[in-house]
C-alpha atoms as a PDB file:
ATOM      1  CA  UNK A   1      -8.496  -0.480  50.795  1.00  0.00           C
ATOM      2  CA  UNK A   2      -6.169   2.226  52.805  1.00  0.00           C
ATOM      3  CA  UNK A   3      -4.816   5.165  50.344  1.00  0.00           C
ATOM      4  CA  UNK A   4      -1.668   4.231  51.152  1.00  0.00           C
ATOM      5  CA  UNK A   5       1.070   1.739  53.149  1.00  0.00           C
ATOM      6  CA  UNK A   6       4.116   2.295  55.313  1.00  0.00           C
ATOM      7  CA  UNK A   7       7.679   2.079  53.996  1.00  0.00           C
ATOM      8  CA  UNK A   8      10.699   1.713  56.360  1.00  0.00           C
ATOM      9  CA  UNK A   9      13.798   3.928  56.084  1.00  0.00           C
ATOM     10  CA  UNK A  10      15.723   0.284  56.174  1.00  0.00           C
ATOM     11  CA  UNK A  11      14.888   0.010  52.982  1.00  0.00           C
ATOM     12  CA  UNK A  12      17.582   2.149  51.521  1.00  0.00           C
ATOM     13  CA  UNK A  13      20.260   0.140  52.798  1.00  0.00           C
ATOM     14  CA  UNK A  14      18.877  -3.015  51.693  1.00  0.00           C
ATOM     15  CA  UNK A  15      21.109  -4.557  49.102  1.00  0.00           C
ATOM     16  CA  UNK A  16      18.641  -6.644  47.459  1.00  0.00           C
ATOM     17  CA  UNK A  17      16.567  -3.715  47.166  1.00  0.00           C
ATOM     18  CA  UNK A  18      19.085  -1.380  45.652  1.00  0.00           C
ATOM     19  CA  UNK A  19      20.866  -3.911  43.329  1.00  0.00           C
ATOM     20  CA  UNK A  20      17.809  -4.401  40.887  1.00  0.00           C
ATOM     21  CA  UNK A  21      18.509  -2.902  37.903  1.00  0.00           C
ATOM     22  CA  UNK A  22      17.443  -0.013  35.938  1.00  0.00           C
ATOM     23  CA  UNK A  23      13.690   1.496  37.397  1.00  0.00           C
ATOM     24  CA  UNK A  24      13.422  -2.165  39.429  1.00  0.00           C
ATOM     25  CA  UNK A  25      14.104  -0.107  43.133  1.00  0.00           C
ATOM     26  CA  UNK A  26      11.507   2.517  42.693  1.00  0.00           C
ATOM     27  CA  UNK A  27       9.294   0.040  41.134  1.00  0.00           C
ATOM     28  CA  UNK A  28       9.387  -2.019  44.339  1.00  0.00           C
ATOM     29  CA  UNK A  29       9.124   1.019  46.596  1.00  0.00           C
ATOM     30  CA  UNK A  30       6.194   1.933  44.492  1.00  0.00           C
ATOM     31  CA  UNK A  31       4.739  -1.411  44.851  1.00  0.00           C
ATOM     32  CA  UNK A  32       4.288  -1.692  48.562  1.00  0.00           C
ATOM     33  CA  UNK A  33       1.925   1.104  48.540  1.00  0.00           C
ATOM     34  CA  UNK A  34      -0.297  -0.629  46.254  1.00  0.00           C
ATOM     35  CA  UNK A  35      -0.507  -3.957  48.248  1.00  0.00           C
ATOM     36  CA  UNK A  36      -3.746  -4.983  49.899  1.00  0.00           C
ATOM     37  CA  UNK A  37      -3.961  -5.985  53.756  1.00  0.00           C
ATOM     38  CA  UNK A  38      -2.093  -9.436  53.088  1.00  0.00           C
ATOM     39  CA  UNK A  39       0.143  -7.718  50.790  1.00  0.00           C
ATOM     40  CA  UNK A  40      -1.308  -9.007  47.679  1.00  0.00           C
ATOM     41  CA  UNK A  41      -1.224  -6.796  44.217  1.00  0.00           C
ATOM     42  CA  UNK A  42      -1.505  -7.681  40.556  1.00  0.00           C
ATOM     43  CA  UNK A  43       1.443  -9.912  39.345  1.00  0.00           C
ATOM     44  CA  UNK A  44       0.965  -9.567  35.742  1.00  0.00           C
ATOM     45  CA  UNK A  45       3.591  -6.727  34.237  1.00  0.00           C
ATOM     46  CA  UNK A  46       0.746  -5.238  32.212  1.00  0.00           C
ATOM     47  CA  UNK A  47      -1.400  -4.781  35.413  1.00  0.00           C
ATOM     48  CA  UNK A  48       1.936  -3.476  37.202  1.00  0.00           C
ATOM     49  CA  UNK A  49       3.015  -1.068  34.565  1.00  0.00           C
ATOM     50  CA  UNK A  50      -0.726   0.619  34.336  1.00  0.00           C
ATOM     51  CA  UNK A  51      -1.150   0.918  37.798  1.00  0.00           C
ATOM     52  CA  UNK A  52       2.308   1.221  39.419  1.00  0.00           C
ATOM     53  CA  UNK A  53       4.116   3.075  36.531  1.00  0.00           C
ATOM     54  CA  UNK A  54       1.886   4.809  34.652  1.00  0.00           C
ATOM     55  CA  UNK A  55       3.437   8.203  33.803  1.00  0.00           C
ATOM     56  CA  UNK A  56       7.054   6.426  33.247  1.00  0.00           C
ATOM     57  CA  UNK A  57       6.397   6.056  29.395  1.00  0.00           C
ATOM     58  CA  UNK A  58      10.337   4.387  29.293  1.00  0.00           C
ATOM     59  CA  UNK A  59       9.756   2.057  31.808  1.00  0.00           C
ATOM     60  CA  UNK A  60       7.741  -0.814  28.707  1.00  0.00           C
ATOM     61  CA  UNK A  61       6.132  -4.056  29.999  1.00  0.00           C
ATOM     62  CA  UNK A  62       9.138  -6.016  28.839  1.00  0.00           C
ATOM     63  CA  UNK A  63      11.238  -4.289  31.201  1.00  0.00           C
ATOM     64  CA  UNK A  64       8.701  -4.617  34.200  1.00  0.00           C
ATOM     65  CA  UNK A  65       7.833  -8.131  33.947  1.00  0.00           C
ATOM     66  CA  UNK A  66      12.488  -8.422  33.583  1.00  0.00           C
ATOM     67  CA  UNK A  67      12.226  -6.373  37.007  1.00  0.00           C
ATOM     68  CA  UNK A  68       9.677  -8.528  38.543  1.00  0.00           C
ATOM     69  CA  UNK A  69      11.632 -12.001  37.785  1.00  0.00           C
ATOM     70  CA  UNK A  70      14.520 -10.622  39.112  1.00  0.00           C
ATOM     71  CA  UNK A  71      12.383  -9.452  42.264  1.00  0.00           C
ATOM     72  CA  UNK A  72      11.223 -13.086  41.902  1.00  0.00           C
ATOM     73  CA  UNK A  73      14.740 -14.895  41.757  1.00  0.00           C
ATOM     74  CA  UNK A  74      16.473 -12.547  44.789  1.00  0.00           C
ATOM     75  CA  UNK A  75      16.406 -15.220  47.594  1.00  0.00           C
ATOM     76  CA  UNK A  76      17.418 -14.086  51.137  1.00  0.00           C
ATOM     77  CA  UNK A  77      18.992 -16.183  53.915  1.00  0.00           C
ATOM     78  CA  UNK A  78      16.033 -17.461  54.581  1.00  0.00           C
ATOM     79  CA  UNK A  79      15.262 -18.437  51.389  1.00  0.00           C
ATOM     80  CA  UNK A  80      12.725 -15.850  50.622  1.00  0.00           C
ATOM     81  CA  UNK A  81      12.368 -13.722  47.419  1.00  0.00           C
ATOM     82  CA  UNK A  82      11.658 -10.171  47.498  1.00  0.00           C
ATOM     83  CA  UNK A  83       7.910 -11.134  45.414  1.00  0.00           C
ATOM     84  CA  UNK A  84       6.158 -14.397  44.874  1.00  0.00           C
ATOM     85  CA  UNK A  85       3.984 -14.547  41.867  1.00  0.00           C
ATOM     86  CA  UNK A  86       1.232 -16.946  41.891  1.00  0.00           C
ATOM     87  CA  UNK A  87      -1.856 -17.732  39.453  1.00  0.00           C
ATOM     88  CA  UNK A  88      -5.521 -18.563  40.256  1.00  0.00           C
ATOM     89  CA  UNK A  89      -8.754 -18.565  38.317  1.00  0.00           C
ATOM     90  CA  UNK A  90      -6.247 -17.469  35.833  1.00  0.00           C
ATOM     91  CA  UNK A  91      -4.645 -14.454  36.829  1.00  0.00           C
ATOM     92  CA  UNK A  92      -1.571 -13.494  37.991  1.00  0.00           C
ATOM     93  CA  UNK A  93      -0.926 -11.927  41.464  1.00  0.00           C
ATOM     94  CA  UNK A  94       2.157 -11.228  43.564  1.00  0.00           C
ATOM     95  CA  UNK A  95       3.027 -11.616  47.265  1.00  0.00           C
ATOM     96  CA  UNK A  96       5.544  -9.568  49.678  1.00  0.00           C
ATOM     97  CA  UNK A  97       7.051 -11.541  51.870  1.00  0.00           C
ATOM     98  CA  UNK A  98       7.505  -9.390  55.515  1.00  0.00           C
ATOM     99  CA  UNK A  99       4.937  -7.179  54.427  1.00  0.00           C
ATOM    100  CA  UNK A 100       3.129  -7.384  57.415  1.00  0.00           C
ATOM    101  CA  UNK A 101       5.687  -7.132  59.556  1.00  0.00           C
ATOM    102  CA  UNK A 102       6.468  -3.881  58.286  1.00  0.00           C
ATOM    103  CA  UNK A 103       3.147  -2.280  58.743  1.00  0.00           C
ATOM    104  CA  UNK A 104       2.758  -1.042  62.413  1.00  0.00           C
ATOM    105  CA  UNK A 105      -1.220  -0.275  63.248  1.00  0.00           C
ATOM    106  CA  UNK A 106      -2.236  -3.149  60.395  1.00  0.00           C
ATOM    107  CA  UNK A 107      -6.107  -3.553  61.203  1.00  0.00           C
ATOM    108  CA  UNK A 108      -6.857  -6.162  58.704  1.00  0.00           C
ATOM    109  CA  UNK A 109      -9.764  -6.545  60.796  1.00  0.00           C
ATOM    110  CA  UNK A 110     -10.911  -3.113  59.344  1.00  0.00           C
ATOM    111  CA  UNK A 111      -9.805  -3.566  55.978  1.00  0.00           C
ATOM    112  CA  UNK A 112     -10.862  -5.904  53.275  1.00  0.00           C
ATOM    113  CA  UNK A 113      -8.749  -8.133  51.161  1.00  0.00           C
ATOM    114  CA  UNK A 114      -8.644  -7.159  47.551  1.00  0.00           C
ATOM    115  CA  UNK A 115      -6.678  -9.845  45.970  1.00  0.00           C
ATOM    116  CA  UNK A 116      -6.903 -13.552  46.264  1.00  0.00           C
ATOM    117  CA  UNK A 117      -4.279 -14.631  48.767  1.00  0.00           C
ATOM    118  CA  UNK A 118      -1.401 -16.901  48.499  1.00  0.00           C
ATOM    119  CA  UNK A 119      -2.530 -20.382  47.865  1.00  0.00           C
ATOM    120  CA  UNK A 120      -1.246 -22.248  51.246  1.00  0.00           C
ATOM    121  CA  UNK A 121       0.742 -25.020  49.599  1.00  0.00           C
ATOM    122  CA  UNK A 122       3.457 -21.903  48.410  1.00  0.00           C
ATOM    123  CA  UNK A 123       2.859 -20.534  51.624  1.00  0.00           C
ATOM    124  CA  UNK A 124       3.828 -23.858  53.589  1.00  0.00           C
ATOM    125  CA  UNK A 125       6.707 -24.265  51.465  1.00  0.00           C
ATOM    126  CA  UNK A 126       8.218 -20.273  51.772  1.00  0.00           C
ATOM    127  CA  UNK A 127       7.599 -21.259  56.008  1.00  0.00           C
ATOM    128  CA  UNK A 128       7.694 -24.321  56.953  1.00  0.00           C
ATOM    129  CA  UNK A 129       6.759 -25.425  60.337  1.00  0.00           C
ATOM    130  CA  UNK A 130      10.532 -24.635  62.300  1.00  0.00           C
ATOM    131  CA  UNK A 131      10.180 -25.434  65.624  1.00  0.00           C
ATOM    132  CA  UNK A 132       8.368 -28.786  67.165  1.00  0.00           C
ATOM    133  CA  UNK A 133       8.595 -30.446  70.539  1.00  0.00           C
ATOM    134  CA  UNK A 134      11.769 -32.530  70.517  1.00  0.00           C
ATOM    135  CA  UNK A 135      10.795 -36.365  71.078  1.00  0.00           C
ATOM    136  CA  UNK A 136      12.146 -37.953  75.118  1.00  0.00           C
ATOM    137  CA  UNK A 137      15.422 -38.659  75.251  1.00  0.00           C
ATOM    138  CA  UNK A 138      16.720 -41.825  73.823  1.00  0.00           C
ATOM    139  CA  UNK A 139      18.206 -44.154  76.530  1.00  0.00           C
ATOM    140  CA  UNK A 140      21.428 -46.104  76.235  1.00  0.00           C
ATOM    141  CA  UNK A 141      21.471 -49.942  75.919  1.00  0.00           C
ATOM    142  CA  UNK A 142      24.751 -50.940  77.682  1.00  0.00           C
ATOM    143  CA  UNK A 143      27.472 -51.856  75.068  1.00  0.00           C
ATOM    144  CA  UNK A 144      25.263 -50.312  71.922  1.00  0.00           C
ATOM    145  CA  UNK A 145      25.536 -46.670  70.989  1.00  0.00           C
ATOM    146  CA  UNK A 146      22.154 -45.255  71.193  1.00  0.00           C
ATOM    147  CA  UNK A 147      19.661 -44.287  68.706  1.00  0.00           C
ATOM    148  CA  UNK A 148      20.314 -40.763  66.810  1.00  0.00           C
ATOM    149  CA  UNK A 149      17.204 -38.827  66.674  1.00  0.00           C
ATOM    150  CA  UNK A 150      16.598 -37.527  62.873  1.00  0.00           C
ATOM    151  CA  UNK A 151      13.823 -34.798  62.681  1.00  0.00           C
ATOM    152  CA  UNK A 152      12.152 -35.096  59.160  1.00  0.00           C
ATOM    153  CA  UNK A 153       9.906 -32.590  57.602  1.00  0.00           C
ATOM    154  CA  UNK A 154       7.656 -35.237  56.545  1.00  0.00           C
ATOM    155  CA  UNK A 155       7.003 -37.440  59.307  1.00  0.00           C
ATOM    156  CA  UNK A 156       9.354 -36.191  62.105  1.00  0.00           C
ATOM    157  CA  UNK A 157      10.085 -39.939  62.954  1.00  0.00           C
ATOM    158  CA  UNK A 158      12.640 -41.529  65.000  1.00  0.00           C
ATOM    159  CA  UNK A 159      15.054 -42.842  62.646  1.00  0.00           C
ATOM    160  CA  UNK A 160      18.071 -45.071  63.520  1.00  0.00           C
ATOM    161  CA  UNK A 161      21.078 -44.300  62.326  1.00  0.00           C
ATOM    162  CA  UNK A 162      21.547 -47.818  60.831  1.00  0.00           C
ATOM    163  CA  UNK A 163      18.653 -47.165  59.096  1.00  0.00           C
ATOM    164  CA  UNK A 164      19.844 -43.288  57.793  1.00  0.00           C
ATOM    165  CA  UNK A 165      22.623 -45.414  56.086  1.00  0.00           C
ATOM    166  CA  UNK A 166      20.496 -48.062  54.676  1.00  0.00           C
ATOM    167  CA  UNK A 167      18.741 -45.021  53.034  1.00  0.00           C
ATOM    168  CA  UNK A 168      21.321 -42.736  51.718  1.00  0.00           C
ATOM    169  CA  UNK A 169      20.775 -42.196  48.071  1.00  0.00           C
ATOM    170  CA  UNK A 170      16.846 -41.935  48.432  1.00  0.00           C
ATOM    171  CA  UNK A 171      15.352 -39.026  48.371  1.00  0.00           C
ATOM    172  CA  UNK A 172      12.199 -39.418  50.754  1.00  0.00           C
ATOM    173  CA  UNK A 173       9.036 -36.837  49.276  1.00  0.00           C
ATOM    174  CA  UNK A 174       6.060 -39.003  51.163  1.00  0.00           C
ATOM    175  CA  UNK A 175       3.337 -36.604  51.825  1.00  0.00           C
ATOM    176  CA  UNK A 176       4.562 -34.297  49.346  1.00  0.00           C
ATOM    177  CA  UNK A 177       2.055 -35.430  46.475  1.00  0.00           C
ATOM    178  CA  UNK A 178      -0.765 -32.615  46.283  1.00  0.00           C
ATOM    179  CA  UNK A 179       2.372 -29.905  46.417  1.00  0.00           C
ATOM    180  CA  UNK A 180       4.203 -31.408  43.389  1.00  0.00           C
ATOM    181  CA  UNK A 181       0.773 -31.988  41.152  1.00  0.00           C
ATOM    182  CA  UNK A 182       0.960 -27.959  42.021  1.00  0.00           C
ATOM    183  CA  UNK A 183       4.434 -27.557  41.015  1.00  0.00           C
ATOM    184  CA  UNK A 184       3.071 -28.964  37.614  1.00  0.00           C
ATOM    185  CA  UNK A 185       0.010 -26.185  37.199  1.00  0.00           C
ATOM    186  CA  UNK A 186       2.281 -23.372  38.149  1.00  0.00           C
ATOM    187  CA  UNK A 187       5.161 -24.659  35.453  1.00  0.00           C
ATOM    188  CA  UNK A 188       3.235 -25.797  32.634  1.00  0.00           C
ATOM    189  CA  UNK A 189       6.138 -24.659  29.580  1.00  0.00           C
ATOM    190  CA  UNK A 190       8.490 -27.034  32.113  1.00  0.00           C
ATOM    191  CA  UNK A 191       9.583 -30.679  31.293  1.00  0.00           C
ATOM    192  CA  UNK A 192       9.000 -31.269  34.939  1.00  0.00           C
ATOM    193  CA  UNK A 193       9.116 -34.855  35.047  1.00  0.00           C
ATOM    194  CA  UNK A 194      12.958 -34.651  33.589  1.00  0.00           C
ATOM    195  CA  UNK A 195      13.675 -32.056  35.800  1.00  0.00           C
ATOM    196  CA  UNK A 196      12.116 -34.241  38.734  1.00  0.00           C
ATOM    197  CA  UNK A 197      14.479 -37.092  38.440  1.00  0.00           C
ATOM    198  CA  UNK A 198      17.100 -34.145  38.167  1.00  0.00           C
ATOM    199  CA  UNK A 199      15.996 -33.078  41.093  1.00  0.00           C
ATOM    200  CA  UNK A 200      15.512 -36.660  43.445  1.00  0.00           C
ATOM    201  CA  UNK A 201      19.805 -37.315  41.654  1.00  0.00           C
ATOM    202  CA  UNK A 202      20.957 -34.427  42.823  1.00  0.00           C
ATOM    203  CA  UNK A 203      19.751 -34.790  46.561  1.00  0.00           C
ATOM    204  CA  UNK A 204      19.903 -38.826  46.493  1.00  0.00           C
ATOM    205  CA  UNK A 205      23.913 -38.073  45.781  1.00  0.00           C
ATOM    206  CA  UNK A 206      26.256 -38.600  48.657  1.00  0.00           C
ATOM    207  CA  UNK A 207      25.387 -37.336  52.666  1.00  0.00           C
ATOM    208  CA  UNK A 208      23.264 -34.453  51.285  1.00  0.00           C
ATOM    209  CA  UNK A 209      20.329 -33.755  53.960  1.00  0.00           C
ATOM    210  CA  UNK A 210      17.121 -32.828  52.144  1.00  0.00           C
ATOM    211  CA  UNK A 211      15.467 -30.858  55.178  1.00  0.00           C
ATOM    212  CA  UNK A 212      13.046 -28.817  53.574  1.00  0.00           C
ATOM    213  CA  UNK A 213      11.693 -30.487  50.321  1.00  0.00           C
ATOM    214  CA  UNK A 214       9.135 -28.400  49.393  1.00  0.00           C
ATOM    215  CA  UNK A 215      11.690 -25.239  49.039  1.00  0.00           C
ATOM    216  CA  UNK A 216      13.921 -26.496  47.812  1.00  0.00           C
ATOM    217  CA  UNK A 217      11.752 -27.935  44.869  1.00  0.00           C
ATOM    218  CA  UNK A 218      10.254 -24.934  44.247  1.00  0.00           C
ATOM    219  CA  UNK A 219      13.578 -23.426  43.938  1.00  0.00           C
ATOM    220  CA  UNK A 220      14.935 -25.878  41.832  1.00  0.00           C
ATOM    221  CA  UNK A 221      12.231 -25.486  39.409  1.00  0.00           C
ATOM    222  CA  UNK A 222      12.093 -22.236  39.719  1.00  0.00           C
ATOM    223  CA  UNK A 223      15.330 -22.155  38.490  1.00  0.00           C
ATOM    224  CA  UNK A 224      14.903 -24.277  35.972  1.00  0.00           C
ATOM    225  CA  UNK A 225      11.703 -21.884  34.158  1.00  0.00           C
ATOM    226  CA  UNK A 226      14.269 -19.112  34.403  1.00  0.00           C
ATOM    227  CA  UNK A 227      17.048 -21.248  32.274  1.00  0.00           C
ATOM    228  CA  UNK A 228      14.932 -22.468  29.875  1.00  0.00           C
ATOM    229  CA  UNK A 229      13.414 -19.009  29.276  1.00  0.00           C
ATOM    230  CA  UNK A 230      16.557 -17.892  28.353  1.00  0.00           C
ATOM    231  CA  UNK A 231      16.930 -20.169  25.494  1.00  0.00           C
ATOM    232  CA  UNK A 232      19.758 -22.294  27.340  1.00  0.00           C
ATOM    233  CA  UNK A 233      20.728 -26.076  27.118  1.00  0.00           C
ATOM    234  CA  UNK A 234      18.464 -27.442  29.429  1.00  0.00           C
ATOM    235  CA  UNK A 235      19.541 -26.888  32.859  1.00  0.00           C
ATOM    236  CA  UNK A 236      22.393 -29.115  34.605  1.00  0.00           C
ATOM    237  CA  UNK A 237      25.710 -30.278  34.342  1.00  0.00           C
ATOM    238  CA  UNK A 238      27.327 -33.884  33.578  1.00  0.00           C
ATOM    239  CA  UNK A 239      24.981 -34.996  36.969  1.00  0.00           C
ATOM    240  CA  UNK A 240      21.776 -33.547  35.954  1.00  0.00           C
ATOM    241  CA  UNK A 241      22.646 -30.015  39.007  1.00  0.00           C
ATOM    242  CA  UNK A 242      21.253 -26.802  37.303  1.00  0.00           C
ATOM    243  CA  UNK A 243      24.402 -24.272  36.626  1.00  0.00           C
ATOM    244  CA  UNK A 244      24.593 -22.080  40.360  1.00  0.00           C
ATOM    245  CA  UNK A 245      21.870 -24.216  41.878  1.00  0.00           C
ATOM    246  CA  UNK A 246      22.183 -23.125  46.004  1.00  0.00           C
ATOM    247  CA  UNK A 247      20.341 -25.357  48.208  1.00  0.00           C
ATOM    248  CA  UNK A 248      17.797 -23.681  50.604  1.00  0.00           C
ATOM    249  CA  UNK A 249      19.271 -22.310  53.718  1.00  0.00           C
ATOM    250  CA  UNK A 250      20.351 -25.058  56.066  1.00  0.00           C
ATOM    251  CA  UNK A 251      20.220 -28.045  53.433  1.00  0.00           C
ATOM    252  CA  UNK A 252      23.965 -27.667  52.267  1.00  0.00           C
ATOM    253  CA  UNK A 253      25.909 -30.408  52.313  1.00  0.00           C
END
């Protein structure tokens, strides 16, 4: 593993960066040089504090793992958190989003991986697949407005718009099965199931567009672990919407 990573000057004006609280900025600057080739590290606080913070006697594992969820919960743009935490074989790792892209002269060809990665279902649904080849052009029938083109994430079908209407109020999550039996590993402490039909209300409500289900699940329940960690009424209003839920990127509506 290299003694050490790069860490770009940009940093200090980035807001998400230098609005966590207390020790949470220099624990994140601290972090990147402790990331493997895929930018993989521990996850677990205890892990974080001994190896990361280890002369900051102040800095307890209460207050790292606090600094760590909030790294977790500060969503860009994009709809990308500063750290994704993941679990396998029973431990806890994180993930830096754009760490790669940050490290000019990366030869992970020369350099072994030291943690296991991030499992591809999170990784699908942090980036999913953007750009595809737009189907022919639809012709027009003389007298009948033509056919809108819908692109779904799921099956990137043709759909009429007739048929959009006939559907309004579903919430379509076909293919989506092996991701969701996920969800339910990675939230275990989580009525999931009531926070599921939550979920499938809130987008089946009204002309909202549901363009990227995976994220926005994951962000929803993500959401929803936070909440109920805090000793809250269980998250939602009078329509089952979690207090200051924000849609992914793109999906408001």
């Amino acid at each position: 593993m290299a003694r050490g990573r790069m860490l770009n000057k940009k940093i200090s004006l980035s807001k998400r960066v230098n609005e966590l609280p207390g020790q949470g900025t220099a624990l994140f600057a601290f972090l990147i040089a402790h990331l493997d080739c895929q930018g993989c590290f521990w996850g677990s606080a205890n892990m974080v504090k001994s190896q990361v913070f280890p002369r900051k006697e102040a800095e307890t594992i209460g207050k790292v793992e606090t600094y760590l969820k909030i790294m977790e919960e500060s969503i860009d743009e994009d709809g990308l958190p500063l750290i994704v935490r993941y679990e396998v074989n029973g431990d806890r790792y994180l993930w830096m989003p754009g760490f790669e892209g940050e490290q000019m002269g990366l030869r992970k060809d020369r350099e072994e991986p030291q943690y296991p990665p991030l499992p591809t279902a999170i990784l699908t649904a942090l980036y999913p697949q953007e750009s595809r080849e737009m189907p022919p052009e639809i012709p027009r029938d003389a007298g009948k407005e033509p056919a809108k083109v819908c692109r779904n994430d799921n099956d990137n079908e043709k759909v009429n718009d007739n048929d959009n209407k006939k559907g309004r109020g579903k919430v379509s999550l076909k293919g989506l099965e092996d991701y969701i039996k996920e969800l339910r590993s990675r939230f275990p402490d989580l009525d999931f199931d009531a926070e599921f039909e939550k979920f499938k209300l809130y987008w089946g409500e009204g002309n909202r567009k549901l363009q990227r289900p995976k994220l926005a699940l994951l962000n929803w329940m993500t959401k929803a672990e936070k909440w109920r960690g805090e000793k809250e009424p269980a998250p939602g209003g009078g329509r089952g919407v979690p207090k200051e839920y924000t849609p992914p990127p793109g999906e408001e509506g």
